[in-house]
Protein backbone atom coordinates (compact mmCIF):
# COMPACT_ATOMS: atom_id res chain seq x y z
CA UNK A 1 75.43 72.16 43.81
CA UNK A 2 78.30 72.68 46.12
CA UNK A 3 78.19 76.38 45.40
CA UNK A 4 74.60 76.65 46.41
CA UNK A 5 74.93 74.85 49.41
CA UNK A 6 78.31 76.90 50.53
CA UNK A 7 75.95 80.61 49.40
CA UNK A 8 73.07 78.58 51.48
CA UNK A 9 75.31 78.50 54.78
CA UNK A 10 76.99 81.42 54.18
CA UNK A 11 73.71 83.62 53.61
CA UNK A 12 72.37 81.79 56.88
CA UNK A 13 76.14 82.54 58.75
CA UNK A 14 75.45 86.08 57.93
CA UNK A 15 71.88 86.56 58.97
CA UNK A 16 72.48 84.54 62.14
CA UNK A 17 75.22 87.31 63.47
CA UNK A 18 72.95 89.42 61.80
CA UNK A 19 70.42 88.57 64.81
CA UNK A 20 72.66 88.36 67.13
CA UNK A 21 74.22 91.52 66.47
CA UNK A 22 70.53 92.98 66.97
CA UNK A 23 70.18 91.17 70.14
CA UNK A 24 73.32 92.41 71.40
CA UNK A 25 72.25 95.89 70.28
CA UNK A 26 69.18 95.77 72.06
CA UNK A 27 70.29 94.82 75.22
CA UNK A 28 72.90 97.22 74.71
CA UNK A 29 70.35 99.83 74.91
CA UNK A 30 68.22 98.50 77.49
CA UNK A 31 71.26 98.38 79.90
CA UNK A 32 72.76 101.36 79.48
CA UNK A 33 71.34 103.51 82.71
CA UNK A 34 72.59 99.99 84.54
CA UNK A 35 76.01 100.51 82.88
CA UNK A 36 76.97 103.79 84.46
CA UNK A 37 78.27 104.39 87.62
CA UNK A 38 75.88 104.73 89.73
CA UNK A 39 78.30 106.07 92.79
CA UNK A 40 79.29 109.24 90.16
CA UNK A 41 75.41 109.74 89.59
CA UNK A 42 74.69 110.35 92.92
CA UNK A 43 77.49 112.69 94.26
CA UNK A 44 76.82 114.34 91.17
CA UNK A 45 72.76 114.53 92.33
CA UNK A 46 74.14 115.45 95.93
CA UNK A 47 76.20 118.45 94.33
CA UNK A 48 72.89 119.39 92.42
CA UNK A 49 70.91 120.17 95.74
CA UNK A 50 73.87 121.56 97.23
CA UNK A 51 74.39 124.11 94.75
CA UNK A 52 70.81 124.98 94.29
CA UNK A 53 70.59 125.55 98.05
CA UNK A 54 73.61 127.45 98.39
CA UNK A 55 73.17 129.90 95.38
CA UNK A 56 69.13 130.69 96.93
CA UNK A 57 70.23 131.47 100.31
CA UNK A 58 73.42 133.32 99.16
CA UNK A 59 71.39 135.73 96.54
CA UNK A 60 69.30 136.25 99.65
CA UNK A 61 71.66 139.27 101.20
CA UNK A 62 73.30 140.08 97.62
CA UNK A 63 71.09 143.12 96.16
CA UNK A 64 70.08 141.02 93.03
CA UNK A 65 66.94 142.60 93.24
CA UNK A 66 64.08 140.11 91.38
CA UNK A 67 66.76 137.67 89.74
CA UNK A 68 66.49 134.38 90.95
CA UNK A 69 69.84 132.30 90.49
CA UNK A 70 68.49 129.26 92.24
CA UNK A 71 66.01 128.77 89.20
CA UNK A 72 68.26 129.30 87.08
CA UNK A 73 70.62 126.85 88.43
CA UNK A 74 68.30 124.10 88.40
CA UNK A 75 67.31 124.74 84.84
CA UNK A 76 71.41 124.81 84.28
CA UNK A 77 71.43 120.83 86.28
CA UNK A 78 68.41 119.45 83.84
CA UNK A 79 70.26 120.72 81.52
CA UNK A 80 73.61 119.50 82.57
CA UNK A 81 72.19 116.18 82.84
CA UNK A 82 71.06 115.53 79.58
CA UNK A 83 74.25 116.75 78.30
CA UNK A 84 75.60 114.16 80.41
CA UNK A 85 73.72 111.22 79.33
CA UNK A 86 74.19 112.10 75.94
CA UNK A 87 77.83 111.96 76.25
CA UNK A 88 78.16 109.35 78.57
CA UNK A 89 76.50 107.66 75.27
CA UNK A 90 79.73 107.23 73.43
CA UNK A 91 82.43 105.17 73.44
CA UNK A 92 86.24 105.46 73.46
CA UNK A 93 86.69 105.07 69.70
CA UNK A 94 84.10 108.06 69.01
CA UNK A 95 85.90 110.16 71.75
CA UNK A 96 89.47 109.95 69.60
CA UNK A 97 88.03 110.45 66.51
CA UNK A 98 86.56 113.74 67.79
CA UNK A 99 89.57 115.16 69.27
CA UNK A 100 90.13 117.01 66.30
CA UNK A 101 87.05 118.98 65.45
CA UNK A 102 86.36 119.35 69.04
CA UNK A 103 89.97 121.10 69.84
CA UNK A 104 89.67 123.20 66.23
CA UNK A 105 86.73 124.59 67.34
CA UNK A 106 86.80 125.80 70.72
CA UNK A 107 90.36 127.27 69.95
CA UNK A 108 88.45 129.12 66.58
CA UNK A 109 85.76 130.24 69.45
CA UNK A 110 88.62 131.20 71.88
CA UNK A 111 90.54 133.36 68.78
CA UNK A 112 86.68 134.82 67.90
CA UNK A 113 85.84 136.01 71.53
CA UNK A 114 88.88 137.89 71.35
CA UNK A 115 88.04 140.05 68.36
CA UNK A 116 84.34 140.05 69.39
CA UNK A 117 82.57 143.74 70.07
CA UNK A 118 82.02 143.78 73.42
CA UNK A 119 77.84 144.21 72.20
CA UNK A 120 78.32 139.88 71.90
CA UNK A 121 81.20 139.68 74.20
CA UNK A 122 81.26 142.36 77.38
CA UNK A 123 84.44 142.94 79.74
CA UNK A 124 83.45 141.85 82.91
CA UNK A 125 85.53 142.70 86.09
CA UNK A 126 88.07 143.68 83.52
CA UNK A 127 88.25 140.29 81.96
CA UNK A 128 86.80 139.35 78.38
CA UNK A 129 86.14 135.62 79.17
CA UNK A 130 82.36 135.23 77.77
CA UNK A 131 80.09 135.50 74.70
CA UNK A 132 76.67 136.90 75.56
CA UNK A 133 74.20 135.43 73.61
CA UNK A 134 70.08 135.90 74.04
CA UNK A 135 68.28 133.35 75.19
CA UNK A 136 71.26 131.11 75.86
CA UNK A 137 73.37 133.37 78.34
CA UNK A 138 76.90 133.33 78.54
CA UNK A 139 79.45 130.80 77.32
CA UNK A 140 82.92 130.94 78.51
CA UNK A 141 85.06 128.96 75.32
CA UNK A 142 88.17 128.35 77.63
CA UNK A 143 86.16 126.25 79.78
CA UNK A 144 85.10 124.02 76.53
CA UNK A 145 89.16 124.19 75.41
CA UNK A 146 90.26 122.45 78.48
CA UNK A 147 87.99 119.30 78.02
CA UNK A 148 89.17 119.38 74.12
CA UNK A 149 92.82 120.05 75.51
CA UNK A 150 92.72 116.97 77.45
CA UNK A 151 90.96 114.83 74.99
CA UNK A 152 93.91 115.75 72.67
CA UNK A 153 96.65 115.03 74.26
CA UNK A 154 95.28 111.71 75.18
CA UNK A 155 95.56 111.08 72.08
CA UNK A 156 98.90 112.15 71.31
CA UNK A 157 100.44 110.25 74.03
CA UNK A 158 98.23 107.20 73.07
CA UNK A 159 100.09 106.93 69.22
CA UNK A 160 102.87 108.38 70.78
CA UNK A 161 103.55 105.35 72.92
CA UNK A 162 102.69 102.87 70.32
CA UNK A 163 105.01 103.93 67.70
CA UNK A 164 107.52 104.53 70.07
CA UNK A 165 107.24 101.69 72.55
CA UNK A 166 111.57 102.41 74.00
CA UNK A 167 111.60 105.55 75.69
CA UNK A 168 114.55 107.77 74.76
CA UNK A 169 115.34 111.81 75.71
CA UNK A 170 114.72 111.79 72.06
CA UNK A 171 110.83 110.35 71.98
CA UNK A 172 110.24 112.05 75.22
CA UNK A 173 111.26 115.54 73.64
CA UNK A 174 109.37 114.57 70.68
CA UNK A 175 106.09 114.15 72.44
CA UNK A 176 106.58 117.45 74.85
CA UNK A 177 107.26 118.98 71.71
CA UNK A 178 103.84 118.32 70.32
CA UNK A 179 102.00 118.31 73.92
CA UNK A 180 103.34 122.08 73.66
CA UNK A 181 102.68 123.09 70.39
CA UNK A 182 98.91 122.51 70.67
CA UNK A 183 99.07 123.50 74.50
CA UNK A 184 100.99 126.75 73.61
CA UNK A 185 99.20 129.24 71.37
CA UNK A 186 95.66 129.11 72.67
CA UNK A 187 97.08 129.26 76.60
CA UNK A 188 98.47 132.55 75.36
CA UNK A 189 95.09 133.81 73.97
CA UNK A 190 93.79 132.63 77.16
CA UNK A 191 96.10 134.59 79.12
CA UNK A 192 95.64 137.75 77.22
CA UNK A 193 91.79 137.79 78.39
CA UNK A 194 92.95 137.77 81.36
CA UNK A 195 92.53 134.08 82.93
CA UNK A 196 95.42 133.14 84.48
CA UNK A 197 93.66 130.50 86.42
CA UNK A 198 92.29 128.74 83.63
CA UNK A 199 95.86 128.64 81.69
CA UNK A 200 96.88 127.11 84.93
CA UNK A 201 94.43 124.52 84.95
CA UNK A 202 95.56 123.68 81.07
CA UNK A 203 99.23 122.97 82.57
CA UNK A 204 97.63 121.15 85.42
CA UNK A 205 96.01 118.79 82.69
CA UNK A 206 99.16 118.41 80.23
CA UNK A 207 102.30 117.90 82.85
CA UNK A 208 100.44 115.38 84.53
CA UNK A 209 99.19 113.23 81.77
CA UNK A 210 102.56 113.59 80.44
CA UNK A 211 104.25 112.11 83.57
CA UNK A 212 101.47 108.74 83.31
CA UNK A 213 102.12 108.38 79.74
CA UNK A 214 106.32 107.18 81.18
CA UNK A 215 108.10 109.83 79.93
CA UNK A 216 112.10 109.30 81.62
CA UNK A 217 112.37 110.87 85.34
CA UNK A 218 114.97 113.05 84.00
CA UNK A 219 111.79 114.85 81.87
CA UNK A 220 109.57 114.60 85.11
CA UNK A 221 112.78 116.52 87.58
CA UNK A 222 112.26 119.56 85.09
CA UNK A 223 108.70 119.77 85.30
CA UNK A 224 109.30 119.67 88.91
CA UNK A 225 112.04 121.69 89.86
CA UNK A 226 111.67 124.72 87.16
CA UNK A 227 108.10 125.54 89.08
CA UNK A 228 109.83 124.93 92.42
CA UNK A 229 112.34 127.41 91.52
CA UNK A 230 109.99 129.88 90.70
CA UNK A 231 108.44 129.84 93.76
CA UNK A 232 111.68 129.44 95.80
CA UNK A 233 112.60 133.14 94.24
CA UNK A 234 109.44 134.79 94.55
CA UNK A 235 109.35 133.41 98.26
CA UNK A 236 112.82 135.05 99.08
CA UNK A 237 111.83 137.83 96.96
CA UNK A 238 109.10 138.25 99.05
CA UNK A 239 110.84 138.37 102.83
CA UNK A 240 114.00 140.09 101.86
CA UNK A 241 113.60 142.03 98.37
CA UNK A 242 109.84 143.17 98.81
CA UNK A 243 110.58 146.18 96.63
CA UNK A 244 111.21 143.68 93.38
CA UNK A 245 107.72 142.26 93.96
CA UNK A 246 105.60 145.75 94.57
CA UNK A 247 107.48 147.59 92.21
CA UNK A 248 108.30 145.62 89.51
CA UNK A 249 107.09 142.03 88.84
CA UNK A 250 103.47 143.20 90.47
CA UNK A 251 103.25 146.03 87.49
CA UNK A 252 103.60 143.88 84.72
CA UNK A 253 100.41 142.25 86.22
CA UNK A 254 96.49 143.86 84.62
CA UNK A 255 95.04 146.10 86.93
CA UNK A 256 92.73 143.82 88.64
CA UNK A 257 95.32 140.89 89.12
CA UNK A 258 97.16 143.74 90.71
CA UNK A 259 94.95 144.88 93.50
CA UNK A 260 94.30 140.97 93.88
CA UNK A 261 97.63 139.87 94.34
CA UNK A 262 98.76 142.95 96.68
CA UNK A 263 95.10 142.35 98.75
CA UNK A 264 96.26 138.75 99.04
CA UNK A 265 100.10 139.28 100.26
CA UNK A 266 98.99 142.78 102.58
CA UNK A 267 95.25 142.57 103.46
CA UNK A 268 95.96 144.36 106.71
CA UNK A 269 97.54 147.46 104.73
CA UNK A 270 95.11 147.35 101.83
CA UNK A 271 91.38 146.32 103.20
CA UNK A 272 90.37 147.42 99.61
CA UNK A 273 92.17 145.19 97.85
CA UNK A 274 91.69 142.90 99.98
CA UNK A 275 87.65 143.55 101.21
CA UNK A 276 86.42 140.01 99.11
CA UNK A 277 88.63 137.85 100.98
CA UNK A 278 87.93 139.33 104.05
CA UNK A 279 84.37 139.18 104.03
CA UNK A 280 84.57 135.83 103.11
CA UNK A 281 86.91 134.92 106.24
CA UNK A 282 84.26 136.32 108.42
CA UNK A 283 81.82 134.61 106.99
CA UNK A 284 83.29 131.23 106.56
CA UNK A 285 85.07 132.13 111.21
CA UNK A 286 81.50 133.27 111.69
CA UNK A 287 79.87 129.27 110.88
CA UNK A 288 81.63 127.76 113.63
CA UNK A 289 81.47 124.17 114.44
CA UNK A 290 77.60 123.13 113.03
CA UNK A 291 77.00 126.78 111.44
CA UNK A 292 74.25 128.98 111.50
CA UNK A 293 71.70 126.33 109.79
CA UNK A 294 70.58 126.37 106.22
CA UNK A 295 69.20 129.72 104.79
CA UNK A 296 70.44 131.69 107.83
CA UNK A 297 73.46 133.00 106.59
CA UNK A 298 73.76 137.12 106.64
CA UNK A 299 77.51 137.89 105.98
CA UNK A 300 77.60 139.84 102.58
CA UNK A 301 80.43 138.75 100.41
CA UNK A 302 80.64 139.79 96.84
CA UNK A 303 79.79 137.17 94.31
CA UNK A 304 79.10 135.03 96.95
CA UNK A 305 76.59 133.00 94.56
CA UNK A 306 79.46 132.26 92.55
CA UNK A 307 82.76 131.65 93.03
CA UNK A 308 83.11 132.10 97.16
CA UNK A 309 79.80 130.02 97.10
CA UNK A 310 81.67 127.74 99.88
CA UNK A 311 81.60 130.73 101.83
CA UNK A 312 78.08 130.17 102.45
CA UNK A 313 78.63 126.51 102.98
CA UNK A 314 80.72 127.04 105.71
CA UNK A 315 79.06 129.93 107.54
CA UNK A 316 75.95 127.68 107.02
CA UNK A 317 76.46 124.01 107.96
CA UNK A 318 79.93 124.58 109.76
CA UNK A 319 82.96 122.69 109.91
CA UNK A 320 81.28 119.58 109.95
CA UNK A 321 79.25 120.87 106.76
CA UNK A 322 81.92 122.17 104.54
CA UNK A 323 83.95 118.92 105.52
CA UNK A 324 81.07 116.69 104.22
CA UNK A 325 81.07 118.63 100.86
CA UNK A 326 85.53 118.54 100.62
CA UNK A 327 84.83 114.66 101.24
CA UNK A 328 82.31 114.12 98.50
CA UNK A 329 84.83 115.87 95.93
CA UNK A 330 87.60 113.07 97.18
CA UNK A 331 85.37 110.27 96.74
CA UNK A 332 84.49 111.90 93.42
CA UNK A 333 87.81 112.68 92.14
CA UNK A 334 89.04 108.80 93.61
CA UNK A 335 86.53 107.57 91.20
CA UNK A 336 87.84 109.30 88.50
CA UNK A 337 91.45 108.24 89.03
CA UNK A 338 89.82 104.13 89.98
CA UNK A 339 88.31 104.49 86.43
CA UNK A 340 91.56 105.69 84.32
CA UNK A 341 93.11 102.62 86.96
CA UNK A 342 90.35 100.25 85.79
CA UNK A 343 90.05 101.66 81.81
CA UNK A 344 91.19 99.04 78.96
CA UNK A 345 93.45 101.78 77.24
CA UNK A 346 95.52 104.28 77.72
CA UNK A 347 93.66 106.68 76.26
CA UNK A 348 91.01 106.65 78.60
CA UNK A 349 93.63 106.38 81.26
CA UNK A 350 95.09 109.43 80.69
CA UNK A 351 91.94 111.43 79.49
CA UNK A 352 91.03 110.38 83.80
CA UNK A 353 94.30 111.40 84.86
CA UNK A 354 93.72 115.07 83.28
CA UNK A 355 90.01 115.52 84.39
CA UNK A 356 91.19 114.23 87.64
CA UNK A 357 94.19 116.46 88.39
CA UNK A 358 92.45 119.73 87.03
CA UNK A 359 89.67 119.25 88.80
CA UNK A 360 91.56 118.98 92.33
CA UNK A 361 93.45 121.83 91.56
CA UNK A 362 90.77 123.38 90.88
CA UNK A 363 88.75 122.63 93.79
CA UNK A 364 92.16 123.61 95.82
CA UNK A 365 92.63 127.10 94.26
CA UNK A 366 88.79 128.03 94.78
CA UNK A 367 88.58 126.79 98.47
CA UNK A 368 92.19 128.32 98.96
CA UNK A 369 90.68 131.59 97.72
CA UNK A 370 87.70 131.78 100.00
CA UNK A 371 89.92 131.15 103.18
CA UNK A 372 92.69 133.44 102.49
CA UNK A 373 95.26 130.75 101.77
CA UNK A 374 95.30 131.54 97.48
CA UNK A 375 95.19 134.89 95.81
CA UNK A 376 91.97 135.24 94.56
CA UNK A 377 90.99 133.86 91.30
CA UNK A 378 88.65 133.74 88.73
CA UNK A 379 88.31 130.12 89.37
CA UNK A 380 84.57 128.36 90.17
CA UNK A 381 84.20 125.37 92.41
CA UNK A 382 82.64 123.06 90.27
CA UNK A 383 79.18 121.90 90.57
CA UNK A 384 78.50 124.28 93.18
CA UNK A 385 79.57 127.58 91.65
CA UNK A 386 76.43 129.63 89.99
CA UNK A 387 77.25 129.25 86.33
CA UNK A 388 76.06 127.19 82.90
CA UNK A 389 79.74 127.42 81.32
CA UNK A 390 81.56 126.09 84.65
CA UNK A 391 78.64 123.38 85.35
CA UNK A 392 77.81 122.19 81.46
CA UNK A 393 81.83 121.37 80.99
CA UNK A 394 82.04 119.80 84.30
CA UNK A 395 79.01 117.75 83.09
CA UNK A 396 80.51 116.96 80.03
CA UNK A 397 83.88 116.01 81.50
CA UNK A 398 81.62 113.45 84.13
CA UNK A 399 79.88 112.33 80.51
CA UNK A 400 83.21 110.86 79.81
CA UNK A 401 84.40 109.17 82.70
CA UNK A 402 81.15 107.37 82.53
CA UNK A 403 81.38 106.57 79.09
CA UNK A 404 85.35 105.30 79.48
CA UNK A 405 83.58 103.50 83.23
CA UNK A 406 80.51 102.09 80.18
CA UNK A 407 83.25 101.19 77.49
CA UNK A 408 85.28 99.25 79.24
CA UNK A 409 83.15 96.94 80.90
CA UNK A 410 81.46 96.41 77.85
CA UNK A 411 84.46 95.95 75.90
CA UNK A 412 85.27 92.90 78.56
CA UNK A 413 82.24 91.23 78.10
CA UNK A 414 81.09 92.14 74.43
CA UNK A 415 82.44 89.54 72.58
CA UNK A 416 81.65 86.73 75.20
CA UNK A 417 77.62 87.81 74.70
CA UNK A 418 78.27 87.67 71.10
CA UNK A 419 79.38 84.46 71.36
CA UNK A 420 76.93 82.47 73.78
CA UNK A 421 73.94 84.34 71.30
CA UNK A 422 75.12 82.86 68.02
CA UNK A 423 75.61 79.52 69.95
């Protein structure tokens, strides 16, 4: 009898948190719009109109002929944003389990577009950075790596730290060591397309994740002083050795990082070279203070749709204009750092920190590019740029944050819910 009375309450224990646990489910469900940041949601529905905007009035003056890029960009957003949602579905433990196949993959895609005909996979501006595909357009796999990259490293530095909770030269050699050896090989595939920029952005990602996840300041004055260095020589290079640069470190450069690089450092002595930028600086000197309003802009810049779309921004709205749209990626990239601040792990932390730091390099290099302060780059602006590779991984890099932003504040409360239901 005392058996059957112990299976009774048992069997009734279980289908009690059985009910809860479908309570909890439910409302799990029901609240997950109200779970996501709301802020992110509506920069990111700000940069949506911007974009769409931009690319209409800047395919205006371009010789596209019947094209229309500003359709085309707002099928890319609906589409973004259901990619969004969907990832902003998951949660932290999901995320780490599919570091693996995510990073295995894109680098496989990244090794396939290489030895690709160019029938699936064209040189373009004498770069071979996309698959073509029918019906779904291009796909650039380095943009895909970078998100995978980041995800991967997380976790690295995540075990990393818990296994080795005293920080030695040892452990923090250990860690670079394995940072580098999944960092490594595909940056050099990268490279070979040529995208310099994007291999960039990798490092970008890696160093500064490593420097959140403690690693001794002895490991952090390397990473700082070997780039500082570099650019100390190739400054003094510059002013009092010129012939080094043009004649022998600019050679070893592709053709078309060439003619960038020497249009960048001499526009005056080589306006062909040197013709994007310049266009671009008349364009962006020709807005002024408020700009020429919206859709009036008539300075012809090439690609001006895509990656010097803030060209148009400025010669459009002005300094006050392109200042608004600088501001809303600060508040944007603040969030990202407040929720890697805010997140219950390090994992999430650092996943923030990389998304974060790329991102406003990124943002740097492109706007650098389009007022003659950066050599130019194949770099986009992100969710303005014309583009479904550039605007889907931003979109699923936003996914995240707002799933780490979702996670954590239901990992605070979870168990408290569970709790006051089975009461």
């Amino acid at each position: 009898m005392f058996i059957v009375d112990q299976c009774h309450i048992i069997f009734l224990s279980m289908k009690l948190y059985s009910k809860s646990g479908e309570k909890v489910n439910s409302k799990t469900q029901s609240n997950f719009l109200n779970r996501l940041d709301g802020f992110i949601l509506l920069i990111l529905l700000a940069f949506c109109i911007f974009s769409i905007v931009f690319v209409y009035s800047s395919q205006k003056i371009g010789g596209f002929g019947s094209q229309n890029f500003a359709l085309k960009q707002g099928i890319n957003y609906i589409i973004g944003f259901v990619i969004l949602f969907l990832i902003a579905k998951l949660d932290l433990d999901q995320l780490e389990r599919l570091a693996w196949p995510l990073y295995i993959i894109s680098f496989i895609s990244i090794i396939v577009l290489k030895y690709s005909p160019t029938s699936i996979a064209p040189i373009i501006l004498g770069a071979k950075r996309w698959f073509s595909i029918p019906v779904l357009g291009s796909i650039q796999p380095s943009e895909y790596f970078k998100i995978a990259l980041i995800i991967l490293v997380a976790k690295f530095i995540t075990k990393h730290n818990s296994i080795h909770t005293v920080k030695t030269m040892k452990t923090d050699l250990m860690l670079i060591g394995k940072v580098m050896l999944v960092t490594l090989p595909p940056s050099v595939i990268v490279y070979i397309q040529p995208d310099t920029g994007m291999v960039f952005l990798y490092f970008v990602a890696v160093v500064s994740m490593l420097y959140l996840s403690g690693i001794q300041k002895r490991m952090v004055a390397i990473f700082v002083i070997i780039p500082l260095v570099i650019i100390g020589v190739l400054v003094y290079l510059y002013y009092y050795q010129p012939d080094v640069i043009y004649k022998q470190l600019i050679p070893m450069l592709s053709p078309h990082q060439q003619q960038r690089i020497i249009g960048w450092l001499n526009p005056d002595g080589n306006s062909n070279e040197a013709y994007q930028t310049q266009r671009s600086l008349l364009a962006v000197g020709s807005g002024g203070t408020l700009g020429k309003g919206i859709l009036k802009g008539n300075v012809y810049v090439p690609e001006k749709y895509t990656d010097f779309i803030f060209s148009t921004v400025a010669e459009e709205t002005g300094f006050f204009g392109a200042s608004f749209v600088i501001i809303l990626f600060f508040m944007l990239i603040y969030r990202i750092i407040g929720t890697g601040h805010e997140s219950e792990t390090g994992f999430g932390a650092y996943i923030c920190t990389g998304i974060a730091f790329s991102m406003a390099v990124q943002i740097f290099q492109n706007i650098g590019m389009v007022v003659g302060l950066m050599p130019v780059k194949g770099i986009s602006l992100p969710f303005l740029t014309y583009g479904g590779s550039s605007l889907f991984s931003n979109m699923i890099s936003m996914g995240i944050i707002l799933s780490i932003r979702k996670t954590f504040g239901l990992y605070m409360f979870k168990n408290k819910k569970v709790h006051q239901e089975v009461i």
